[in-house]
Protein backbone atom coordinates (compact mmCIF):
# COMPACT_ATOMS: atom_id res chain seq x y z
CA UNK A 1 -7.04 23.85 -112.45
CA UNK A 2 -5.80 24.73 -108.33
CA UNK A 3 -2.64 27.04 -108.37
CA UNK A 4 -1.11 24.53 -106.05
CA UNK A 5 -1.59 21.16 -104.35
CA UNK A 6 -1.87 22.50 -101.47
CA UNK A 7 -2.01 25.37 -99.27
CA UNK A 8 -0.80 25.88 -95.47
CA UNK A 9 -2.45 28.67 -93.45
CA UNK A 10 0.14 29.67 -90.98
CA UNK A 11 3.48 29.64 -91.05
CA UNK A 12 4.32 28.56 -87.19
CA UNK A 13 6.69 25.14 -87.15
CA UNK A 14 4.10 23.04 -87.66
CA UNK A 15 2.80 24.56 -90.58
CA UNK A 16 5.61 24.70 -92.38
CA UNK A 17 7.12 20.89 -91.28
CA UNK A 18 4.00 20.26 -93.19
CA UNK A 19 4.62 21.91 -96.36
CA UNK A 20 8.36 20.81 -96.02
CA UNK A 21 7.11 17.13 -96.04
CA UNK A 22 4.47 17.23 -98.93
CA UNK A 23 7.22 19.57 -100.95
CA UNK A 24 9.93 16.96 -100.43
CA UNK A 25 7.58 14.80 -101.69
CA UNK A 26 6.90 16.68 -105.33
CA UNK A 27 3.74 18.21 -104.56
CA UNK A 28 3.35 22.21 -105.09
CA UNK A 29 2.83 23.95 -101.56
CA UNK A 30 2.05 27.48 -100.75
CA UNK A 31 2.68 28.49 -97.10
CA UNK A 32 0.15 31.79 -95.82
CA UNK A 33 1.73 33.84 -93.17
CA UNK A 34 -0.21 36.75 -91.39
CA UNK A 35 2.47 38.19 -90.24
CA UNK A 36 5.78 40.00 -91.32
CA UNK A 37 7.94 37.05 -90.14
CA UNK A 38 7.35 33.02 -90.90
CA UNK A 39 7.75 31.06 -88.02
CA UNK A 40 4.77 31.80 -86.15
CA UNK A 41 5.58 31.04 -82.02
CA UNK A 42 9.00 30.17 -82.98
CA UNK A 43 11.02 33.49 -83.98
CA UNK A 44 13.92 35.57 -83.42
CA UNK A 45 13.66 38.74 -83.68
CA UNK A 46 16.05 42.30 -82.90
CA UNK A 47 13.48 44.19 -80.75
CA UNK A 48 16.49 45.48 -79.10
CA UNK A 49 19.22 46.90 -81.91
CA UNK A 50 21.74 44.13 -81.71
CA UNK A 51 20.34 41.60 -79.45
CA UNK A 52 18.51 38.97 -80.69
CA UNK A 53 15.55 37.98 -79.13
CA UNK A 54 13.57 34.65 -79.18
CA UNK A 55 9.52 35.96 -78.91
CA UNK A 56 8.10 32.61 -78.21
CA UNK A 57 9.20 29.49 -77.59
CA UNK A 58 13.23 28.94 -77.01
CA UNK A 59 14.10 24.97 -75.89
CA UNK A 60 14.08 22.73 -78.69
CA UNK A 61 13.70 19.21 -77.03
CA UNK A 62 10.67 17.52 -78.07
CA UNK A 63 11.92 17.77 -81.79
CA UNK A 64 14.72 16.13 -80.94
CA UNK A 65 12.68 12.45 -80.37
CA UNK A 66 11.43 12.80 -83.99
CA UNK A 67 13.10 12.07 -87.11
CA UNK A 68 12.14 15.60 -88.68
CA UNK A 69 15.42 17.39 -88.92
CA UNK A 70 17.16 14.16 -90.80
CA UNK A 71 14.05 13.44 -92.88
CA UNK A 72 14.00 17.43 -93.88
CA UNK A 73 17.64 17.21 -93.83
CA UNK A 74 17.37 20.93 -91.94
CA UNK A 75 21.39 21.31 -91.38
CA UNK A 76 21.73 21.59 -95.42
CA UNK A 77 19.30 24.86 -94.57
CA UNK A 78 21.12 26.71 -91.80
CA UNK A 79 19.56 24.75 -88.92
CA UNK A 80 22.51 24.27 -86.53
CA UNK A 81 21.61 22.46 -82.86
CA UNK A 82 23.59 23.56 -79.64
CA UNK A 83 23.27 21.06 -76.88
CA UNK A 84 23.41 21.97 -74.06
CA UNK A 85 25.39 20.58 -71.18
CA UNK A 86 24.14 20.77 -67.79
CA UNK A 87 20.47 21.51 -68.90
CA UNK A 88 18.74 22.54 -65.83
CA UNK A 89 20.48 24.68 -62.76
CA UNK A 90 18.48 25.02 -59.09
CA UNK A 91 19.98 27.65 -56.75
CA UNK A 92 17.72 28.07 -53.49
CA UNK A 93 17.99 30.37 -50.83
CA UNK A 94 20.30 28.03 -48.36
CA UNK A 95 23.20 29.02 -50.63
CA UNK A 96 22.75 24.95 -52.27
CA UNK A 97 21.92 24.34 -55.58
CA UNK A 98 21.14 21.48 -58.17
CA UNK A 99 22.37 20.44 -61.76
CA UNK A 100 20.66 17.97 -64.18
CA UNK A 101 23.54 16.83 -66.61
CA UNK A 102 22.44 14.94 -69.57
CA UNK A 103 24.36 12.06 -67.76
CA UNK A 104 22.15 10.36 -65.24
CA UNK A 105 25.14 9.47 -62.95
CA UNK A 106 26.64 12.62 -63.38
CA UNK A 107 23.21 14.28 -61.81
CA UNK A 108 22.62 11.81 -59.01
CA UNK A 109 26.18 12.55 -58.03
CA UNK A 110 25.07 16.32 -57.61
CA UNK A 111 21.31 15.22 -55.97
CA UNK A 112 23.67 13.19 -54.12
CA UNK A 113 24.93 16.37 -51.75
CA UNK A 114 21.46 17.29 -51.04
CA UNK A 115 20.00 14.28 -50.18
CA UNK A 116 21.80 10.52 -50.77
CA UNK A 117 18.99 8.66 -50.38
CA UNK A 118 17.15 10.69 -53.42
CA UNK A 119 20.41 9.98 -55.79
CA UNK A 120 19.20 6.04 -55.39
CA UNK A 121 15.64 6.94 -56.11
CA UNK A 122 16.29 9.09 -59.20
CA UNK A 123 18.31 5.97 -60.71
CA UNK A 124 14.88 4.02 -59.68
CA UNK A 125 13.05 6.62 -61.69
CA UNK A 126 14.56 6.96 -64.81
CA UNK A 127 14.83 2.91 -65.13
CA UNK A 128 10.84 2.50 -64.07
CA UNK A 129 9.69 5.60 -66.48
CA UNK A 130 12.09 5.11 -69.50
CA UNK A 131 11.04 1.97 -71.28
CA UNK A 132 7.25 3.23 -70.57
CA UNK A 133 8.28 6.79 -72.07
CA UNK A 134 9.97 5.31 -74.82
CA UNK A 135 6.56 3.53 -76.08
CA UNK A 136 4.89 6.81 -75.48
CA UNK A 137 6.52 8.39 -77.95
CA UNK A 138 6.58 5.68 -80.45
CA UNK A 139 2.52 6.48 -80.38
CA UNK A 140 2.96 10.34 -80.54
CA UNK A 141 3.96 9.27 -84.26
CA UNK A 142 0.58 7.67 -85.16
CA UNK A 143 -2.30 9.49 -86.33
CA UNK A 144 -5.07 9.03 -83.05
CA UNK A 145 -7.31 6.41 -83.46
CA UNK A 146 -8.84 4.33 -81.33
CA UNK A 147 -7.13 1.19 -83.27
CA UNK A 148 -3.91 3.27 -83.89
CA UNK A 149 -3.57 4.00 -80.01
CA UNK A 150 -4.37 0.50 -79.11
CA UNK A 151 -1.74 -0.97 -81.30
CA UNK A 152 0.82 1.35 -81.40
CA UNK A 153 0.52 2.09 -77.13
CA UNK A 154 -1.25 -0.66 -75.81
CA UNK A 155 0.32 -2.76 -77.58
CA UNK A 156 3.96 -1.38 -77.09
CA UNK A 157 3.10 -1.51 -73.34
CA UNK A 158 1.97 -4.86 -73.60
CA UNK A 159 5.14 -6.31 -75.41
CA UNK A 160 7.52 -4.54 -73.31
CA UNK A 161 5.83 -6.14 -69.86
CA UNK A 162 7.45 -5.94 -67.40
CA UNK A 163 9.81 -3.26 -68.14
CA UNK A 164 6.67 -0.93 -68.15
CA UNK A 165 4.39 -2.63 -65.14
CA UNK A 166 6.01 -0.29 -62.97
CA UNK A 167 5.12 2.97 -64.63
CA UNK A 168 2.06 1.17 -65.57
CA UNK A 169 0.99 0.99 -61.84
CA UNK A 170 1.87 4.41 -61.16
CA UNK A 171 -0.42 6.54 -63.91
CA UNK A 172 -3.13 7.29 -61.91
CA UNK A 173 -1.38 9.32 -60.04
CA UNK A 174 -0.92 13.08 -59.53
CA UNK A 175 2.36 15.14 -60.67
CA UNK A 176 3.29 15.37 -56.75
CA UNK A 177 2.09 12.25 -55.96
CA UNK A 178 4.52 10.94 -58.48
CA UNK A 179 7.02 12.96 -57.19
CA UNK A 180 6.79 11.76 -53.58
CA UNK A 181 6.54 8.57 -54.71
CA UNK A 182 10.08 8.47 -55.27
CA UNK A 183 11.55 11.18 -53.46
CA UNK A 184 11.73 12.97 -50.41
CA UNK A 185 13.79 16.11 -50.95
CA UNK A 186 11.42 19.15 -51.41
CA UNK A 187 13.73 21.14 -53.56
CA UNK A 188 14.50 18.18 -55.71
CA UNK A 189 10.46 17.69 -56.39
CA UNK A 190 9.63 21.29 -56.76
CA UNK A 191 12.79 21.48 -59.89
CA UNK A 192 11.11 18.57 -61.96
CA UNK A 193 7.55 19.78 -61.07
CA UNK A 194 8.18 22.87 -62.21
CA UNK A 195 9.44 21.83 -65.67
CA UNK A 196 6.18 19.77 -65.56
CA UNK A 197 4.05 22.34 -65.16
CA UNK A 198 4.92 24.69 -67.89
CA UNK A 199 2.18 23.42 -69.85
CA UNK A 200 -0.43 24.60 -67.65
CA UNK A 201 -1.46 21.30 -66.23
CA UNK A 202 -1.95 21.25 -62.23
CA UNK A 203 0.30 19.29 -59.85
CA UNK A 204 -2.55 17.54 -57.74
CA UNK A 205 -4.77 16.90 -61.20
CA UNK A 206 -4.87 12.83 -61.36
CA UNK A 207 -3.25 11.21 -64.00
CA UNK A 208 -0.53 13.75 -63.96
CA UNK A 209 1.96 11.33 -63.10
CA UNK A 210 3.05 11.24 -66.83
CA UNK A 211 3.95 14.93 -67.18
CA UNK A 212 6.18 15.10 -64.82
CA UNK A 213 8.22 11.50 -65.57
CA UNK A 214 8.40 13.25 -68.80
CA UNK A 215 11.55 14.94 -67.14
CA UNK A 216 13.61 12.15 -67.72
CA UNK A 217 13.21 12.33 -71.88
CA UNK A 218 15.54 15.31 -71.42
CA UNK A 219 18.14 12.62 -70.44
CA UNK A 220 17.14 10.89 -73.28
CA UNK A 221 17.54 13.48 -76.49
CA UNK A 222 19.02 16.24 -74.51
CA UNK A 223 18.10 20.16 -74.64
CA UNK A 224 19.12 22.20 -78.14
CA UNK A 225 18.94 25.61 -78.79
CA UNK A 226 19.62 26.37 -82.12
CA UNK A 227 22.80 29.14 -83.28
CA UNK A 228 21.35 32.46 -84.25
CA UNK A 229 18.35 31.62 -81.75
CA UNK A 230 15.25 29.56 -82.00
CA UNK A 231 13.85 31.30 -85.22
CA UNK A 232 16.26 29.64 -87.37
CA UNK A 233 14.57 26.50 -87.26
CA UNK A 234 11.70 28.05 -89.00
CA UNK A 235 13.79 29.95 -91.34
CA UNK A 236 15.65 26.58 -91.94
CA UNK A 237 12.15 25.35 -93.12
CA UNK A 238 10.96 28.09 -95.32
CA UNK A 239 14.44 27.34 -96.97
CA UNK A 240 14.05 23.98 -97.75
CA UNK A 241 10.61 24.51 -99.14
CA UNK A 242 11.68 26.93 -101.09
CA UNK A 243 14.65 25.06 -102.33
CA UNK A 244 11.81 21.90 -103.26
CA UNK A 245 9.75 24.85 -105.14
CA UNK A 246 7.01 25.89 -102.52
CA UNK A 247 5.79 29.16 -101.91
CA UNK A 248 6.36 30.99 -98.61
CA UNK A 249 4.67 33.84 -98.79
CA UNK A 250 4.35 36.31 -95.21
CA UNK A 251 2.41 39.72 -94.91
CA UNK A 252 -0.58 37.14 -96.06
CA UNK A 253 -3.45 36.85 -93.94
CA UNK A 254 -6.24 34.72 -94.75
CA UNK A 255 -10.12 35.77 -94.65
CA UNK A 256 -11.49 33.03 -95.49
CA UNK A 257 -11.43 29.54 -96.85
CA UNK A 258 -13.92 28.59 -99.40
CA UNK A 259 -16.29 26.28 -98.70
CA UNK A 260 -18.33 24.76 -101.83
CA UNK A 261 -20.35 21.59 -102.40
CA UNK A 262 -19.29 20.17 -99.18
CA UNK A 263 -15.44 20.48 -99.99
CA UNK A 264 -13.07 23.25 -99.82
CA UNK A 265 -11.69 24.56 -103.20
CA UNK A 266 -8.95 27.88 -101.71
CA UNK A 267 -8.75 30.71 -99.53
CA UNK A 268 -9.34 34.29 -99.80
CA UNK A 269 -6.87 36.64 -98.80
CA UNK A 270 -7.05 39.85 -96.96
CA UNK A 271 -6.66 41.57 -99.69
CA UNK A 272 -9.22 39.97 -101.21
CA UNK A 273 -6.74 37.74 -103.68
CA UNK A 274 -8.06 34.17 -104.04
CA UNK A 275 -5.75 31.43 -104.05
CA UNK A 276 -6.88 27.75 -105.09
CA UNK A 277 -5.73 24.43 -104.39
CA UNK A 278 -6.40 20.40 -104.10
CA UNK A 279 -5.88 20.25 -100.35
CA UNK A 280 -6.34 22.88 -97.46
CA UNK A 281 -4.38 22.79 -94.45
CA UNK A 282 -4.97 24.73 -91.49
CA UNK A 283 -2.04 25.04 -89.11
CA UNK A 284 -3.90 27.82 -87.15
CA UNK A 285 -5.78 27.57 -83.73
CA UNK A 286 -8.79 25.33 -84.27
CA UNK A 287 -11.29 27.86 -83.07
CA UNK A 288 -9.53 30.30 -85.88
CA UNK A 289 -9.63 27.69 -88.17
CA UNK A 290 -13.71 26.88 -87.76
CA UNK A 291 -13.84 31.40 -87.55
CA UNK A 292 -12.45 31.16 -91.29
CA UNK A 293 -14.56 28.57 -93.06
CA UNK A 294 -18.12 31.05 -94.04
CA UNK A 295 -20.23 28.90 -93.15
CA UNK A 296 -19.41 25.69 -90.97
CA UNK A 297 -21.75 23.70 -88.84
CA UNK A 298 -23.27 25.31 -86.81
CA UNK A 299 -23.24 22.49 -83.65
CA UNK A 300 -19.89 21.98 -84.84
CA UNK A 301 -18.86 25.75 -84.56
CA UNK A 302 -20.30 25.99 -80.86
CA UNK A 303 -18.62 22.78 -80.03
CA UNK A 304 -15.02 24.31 -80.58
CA UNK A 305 -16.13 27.40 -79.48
CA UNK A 306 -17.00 26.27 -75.72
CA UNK A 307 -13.54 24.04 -75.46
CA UNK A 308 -12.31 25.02 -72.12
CA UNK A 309 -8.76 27.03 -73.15
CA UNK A 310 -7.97 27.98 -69.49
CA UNK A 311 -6.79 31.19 -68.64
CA UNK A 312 -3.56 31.86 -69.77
CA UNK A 313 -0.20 30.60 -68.02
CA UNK A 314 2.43 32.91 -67.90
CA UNK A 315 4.66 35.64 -69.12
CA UNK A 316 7.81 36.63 -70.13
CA UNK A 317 10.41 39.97 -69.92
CA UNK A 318 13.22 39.44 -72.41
CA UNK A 319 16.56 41.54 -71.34
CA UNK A 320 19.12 42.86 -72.74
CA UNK A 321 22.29 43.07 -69.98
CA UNK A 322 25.67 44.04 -69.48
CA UNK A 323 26.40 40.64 -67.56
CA UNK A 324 25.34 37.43 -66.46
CA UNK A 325 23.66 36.74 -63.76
CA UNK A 326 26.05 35.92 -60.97
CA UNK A 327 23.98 33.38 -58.59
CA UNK A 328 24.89 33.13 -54.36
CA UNK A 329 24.37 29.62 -54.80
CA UNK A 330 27.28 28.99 -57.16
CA UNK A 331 29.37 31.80 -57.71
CA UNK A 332 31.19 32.58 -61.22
CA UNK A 333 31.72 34.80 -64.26
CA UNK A 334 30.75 32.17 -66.56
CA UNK A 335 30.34 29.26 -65.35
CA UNK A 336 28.20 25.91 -66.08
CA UNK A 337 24.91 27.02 -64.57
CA UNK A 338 24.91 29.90 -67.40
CA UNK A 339 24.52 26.99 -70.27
CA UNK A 340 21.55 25.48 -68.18
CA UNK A 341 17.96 26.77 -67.97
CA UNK A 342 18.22 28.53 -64.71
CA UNK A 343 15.00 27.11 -62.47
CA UNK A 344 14.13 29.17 -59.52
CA UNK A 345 10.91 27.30 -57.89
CA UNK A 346 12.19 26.88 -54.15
CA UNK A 347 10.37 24.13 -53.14
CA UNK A 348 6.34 22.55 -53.49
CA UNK A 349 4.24 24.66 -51.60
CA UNK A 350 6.16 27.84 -53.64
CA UNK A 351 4.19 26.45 -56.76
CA UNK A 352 1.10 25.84 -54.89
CA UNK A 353 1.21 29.16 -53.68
CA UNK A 354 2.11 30.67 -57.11
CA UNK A 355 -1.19 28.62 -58.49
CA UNK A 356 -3.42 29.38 -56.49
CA UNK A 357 -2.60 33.17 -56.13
CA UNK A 358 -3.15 32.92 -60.36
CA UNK A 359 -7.01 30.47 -59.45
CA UNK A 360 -7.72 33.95 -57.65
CA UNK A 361 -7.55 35.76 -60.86
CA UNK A 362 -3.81 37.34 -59.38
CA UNK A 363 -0.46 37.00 -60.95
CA UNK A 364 1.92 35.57 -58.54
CA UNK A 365 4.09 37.76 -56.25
CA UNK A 366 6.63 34.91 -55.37
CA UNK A 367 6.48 33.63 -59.20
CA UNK A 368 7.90 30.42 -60.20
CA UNK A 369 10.69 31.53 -62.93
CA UNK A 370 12.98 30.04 -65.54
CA UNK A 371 15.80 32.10 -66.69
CA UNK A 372 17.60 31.69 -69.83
CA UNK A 373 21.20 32.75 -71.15
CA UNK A 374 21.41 31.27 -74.52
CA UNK A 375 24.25 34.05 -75.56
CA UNK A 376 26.54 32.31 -72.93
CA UNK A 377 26.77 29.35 -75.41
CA UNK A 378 25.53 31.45 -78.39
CA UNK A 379 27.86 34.76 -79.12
CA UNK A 380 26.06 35.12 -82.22
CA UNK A 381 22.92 36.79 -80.02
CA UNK A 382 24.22 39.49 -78.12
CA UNK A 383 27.11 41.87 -79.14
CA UNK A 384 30.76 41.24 -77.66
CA UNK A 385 31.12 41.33 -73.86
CA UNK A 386 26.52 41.64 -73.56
CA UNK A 387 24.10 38.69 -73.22
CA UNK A 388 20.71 38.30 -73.83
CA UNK A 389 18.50 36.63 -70.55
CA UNK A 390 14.95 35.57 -70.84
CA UNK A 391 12.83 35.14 -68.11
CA UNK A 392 9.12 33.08 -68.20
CA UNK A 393 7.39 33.09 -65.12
CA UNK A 394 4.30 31.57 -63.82
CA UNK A 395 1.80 32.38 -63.08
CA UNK A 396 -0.41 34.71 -65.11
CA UNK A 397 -3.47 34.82 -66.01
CA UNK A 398 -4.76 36.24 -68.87
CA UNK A 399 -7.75 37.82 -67.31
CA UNK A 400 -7.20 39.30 -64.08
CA UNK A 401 -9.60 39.21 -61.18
CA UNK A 402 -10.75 42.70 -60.08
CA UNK A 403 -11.52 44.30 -63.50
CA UNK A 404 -7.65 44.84 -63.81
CA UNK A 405 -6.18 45.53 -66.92
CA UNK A 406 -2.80 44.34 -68.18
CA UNK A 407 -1.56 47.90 -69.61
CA UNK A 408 -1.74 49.04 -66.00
CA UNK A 409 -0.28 46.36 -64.36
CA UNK A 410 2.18 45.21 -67.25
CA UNK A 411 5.29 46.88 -65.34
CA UNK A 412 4.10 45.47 -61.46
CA UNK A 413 3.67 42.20 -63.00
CA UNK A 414 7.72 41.75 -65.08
CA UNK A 415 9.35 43.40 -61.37
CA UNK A 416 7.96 40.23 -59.68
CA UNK A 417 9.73 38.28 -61.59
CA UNK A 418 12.70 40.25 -61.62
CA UNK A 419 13.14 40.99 -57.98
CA UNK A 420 12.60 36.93 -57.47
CA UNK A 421 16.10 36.78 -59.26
CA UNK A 422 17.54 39.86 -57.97
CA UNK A 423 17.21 37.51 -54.50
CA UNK A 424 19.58 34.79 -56.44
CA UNK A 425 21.78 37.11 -58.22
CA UNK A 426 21.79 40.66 -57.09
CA UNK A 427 24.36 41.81 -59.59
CA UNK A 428 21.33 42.23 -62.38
CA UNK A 429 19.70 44.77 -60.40
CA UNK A 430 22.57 47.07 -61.82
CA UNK A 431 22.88 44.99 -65.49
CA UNK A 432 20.04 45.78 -67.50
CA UNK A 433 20.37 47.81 -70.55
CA UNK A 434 16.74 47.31 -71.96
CA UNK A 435 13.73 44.82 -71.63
CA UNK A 436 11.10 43.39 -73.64
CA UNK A 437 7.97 42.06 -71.71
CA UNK A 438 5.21 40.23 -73.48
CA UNK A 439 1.96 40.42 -70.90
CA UNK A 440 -0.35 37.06 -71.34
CA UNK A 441 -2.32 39.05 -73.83
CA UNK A 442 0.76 40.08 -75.74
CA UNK A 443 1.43 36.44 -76.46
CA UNK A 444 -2.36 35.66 -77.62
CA UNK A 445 -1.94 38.74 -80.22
CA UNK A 446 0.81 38.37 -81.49
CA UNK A 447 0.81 34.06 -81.89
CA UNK A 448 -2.99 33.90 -82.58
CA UNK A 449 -3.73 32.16 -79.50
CA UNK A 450 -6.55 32.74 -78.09
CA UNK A 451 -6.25 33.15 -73.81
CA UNK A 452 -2.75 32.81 -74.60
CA UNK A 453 -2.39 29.42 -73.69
CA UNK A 454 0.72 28.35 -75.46
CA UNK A 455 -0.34 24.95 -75.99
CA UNK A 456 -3.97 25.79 -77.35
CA UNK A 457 -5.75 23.43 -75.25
CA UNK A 458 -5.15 22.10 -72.06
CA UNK A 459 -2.28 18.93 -72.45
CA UNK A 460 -4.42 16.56 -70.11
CA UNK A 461 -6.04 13.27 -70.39
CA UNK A 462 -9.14 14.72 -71.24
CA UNK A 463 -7.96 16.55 -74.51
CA UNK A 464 -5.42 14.48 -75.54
CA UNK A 465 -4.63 11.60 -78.17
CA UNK A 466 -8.27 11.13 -79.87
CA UNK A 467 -9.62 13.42 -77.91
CA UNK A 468 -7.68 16.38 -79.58
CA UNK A 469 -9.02 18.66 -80.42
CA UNK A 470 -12.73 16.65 -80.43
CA UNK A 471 -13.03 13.03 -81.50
CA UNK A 472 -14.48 13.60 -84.65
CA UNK A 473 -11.54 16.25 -85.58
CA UNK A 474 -9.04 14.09 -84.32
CA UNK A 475 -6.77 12.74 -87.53
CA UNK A 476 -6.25 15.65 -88.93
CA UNK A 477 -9.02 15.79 -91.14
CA UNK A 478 -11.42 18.98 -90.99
CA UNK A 479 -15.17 18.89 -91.09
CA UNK A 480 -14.95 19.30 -95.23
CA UNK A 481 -13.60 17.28 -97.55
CA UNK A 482 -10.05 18.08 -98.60
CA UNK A 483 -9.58 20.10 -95.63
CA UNK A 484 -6.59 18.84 -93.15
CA UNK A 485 -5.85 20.32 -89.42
CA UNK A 486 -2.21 20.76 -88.19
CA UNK A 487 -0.58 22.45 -85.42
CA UNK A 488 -0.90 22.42 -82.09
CA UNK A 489 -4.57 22.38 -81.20
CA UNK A 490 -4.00 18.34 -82.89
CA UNK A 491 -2.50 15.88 -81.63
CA UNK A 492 0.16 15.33 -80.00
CA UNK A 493 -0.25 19.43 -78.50
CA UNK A 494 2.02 21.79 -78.21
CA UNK A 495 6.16 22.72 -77.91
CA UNK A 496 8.37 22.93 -80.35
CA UNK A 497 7.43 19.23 -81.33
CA UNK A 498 6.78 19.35 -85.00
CA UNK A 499 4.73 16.07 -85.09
CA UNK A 500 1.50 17.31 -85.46
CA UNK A 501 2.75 18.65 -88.98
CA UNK A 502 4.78 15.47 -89.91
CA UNK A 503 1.58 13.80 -89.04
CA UNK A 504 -0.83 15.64 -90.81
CA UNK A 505 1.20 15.31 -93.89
CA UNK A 506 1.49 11.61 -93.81
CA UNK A 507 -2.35 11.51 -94.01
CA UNK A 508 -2.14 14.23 -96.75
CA UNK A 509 0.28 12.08 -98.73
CA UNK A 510 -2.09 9.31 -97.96
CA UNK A 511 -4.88 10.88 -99.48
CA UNK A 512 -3.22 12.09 -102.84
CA UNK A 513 -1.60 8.78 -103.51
CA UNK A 514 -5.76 7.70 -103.57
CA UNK A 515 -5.91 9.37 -106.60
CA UNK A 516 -3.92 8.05 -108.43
């Protein structure tokens, strides 16, 4: 007899919004964490004494267009959303600046005193992209078939003609040919391309139009970082499992899973403990995954092992400091560009130069940069009168050009992105108490992800929906029988999304109600 029904390598969200959904529904689950901490990308950790620090992701938004935290009913375990309210600030060097409210009126009003014309065309933007969006994610629900993806999207698109012919005739094109498309402001462009291209997809790649009219969901569900900081929507998990009787268990690597008469029967731990169960479920990388079964196929194996994973994105330097940053463009102590993601990408040939500095194997010395002050909405992450400020920058590859090393560089590379604010706000240059900087190959050691590309594999046409990670891998069913994929190398990909867990489980469930 299996110790459980099923067991969950990895503990990152996905993992465990897995194990949440098969617990809730009275099977016995037993989540494996390799490290000290569940949570996986998504933790908060004190690496400075009394600041709390996120260490991977920090923006909850693509969880909000699920129906995760009611199904898992996460605010009965600690999980407690902050919205908020603008969501994006733009300074530039003019002494201007930009502010996306979740309001759509209330943000053409401020695109309004840059550029009129562009207020009109943003209206025209969110009403073409929004019922075409809205379908979208209606099939980011459905496990990837072929038939799935023809009836869930095609035929969404189809029965919502011709609220959706406009987007429709507008796919093909690139991010910035989107983006021109509709408006002419350069600063405007360069503040919705840039939250585009923190995935790692290009701005000129065709079919790119998508990722950047993806902008406008934000309107939709809105922006949430959670109190305490973002690792309390993993701990929130781990409770409720724990409350529905699972096992979350960290410090508890696995070596292998074992593989027997075509099926998979458990896992061996590090520490050479077996542990059995019904169902496996692997919420780790898919080329880890395919590294921990003893003896897979071998075409298989070197499929997986020659996906394309890029090379790397970007980094981050996590700060503790005295104050806020206190930006030229709109002066103030605390003020509402401190409770927006602060977006410092000047204009569309600043990202173009920041990419193709990082094509040439360089990190970029004029780096595209997000800064974050979650402490100015959040006291609980910073002691009284201190905030915390995160900056991610792009971009960064994870192997440098040169036969650099990152332990040499590590310092050069976090000043470029600090002196790029020090231009905005040039009271931080005196403000910092301590920093924490995580180098691309910081982030691919410590999250198990390999290049350290944050999403696994690329999020573009090629490698996405049925073709994620490979066709034949694609519903979250492994290459042996009672072995299930989650996480973010499956569709839908990655952020702080949770659906390729609820997914996975819903085909789990599907399978064990077979049996009976």
């Amino acid at each position: 007899m299996s110790d459980y029904d099923a067991i969950i390598i990895g503990g990152g969200h996905n993992g465990l919004i897995c194990a949440a959904y098969l617990a809730k529904a009275g099977y016995s689950v037993c989540v494996l964490e390799r490290q000290a901490v569940v949570g996986g990308a998504v933790i908060t950790q004190e690496v400075v004494p009394g600041y709390k620090f996120d260490l991977g992701g920090s923006i909850v938004s693509l969880l909000n267009l699920t129906p995760i935290v009611d199904d898992l009913e996460l605010g009965k375990y600690g999980y407690q959303p902050i919205f908020f309210d603008p969501m994006f600030f733009s300074p530039y060097p003019d002494g201007s600046h930009l502010m996306f409210w979740r309001d759509v009126d209330r943000t053409c009003q401020s695109i309004a005193m840059l550029s009129p014309q562009d207020a009109e065309s943003y209206r025209r933007f969110v009403r073409d992209w929004q019922p075409f969006l809205e379908v979208v994610i209606k099939s980011l629900h459905e496990t990837p078939s072929p038939f799935n993806m023809a009836g869930t999207l095609g035929g969404g698109l189809l029965r919502h003609l011709p609220r959706t012919t406009k987007a429709l005739g507008l796919i093909s094109k690139s991010m910035s040919g989107l983006l021109k498309h509709y408006f002419i402001n350069p600063k405007l462009q360069a503040a919705i391309a840039w939250m585009g291209i923190q995935s790692g997809t290009g701005m000129d790649e065709p079919f790119g139009a998508m990722t950047a009219a993806w902008f406008i969901t934000y309107h939709m569900k809105g922006l949430v970082h959670p109190r305490g900081g973002v690792g309390e929507l993993t701990q929130s998990l781990a409770r409720m499992i724990r409350a529905h009787g699972g096992m979350v268990l960290t410090n508890a690597e696995v070596a292998e899973i074992k593989v027997g008469a075509g099926q998979v029967s458990g896992v061996r731990l590090t520490s050479g403990d077996i542990i059995t169960a019904r169902k496996i479920v692997s919420a780790t990388h898919i080329q880890t995954t395919l590294r921990l079964i003893a003896k897979p196929e071998v075409p298989l194996r070197k499929k997986i092992d020659g996906l394309d994973l890029g090379n790397g994105i970007g980094m981050a330097v996590r700060l503790a400091v005295h104050k806020l940053p206190n930006y030229l463009a709109h002066p103030g102590k605390l003020n509402s560009q401190h409770t927006a993601l602060q977006l410092i990408a000047p204009d569309m040939q600043y990202l173009r130069q920041a990419y193709a500095d990082y094509t040439a194997g360089k990190f970029s010395k004029d780096p595209a940069v997000v800064a974050m002050t979650f402490s100015a909405i959040d006291p609980t992450l910073a002691p009284a009168n201190k905030h915390t400020l995160y900056l991610w920058g792009q971009y960064f590859p994870y192997t440098l050009a040169d036969g650099k090393h990152w332990e040499v560089v590590c310092e050069e590379a976090a000043n470029t992105m600090l002196n790029k604010l020090f231009e905005y706000a040039p009271n931080l240059r005196t403000m910092i108490i301590d920093k924490y900087i995580q180098t691309p190959p910081d982030i691919a050691n410590l999250f198990g992800m390999p290049k350290a590309n944050i999403t696994h594999l690329p999020m573009t046409p090629a490698r996405m929906f049925f073709m994620r990670p490979i066709p034949s891998l694609s519903q979250y069913r492994g290459p042996y029988k009672n072995l299930y994929l989650t996480g973010a190398s499956t569709h839908p990909g990655g952020g702080i999304l949770g659906l390729p867990g609820r997914n996975a489980a819903y085909v789990i469930l599907e399978d064990f109600s077979k049996k009976h």
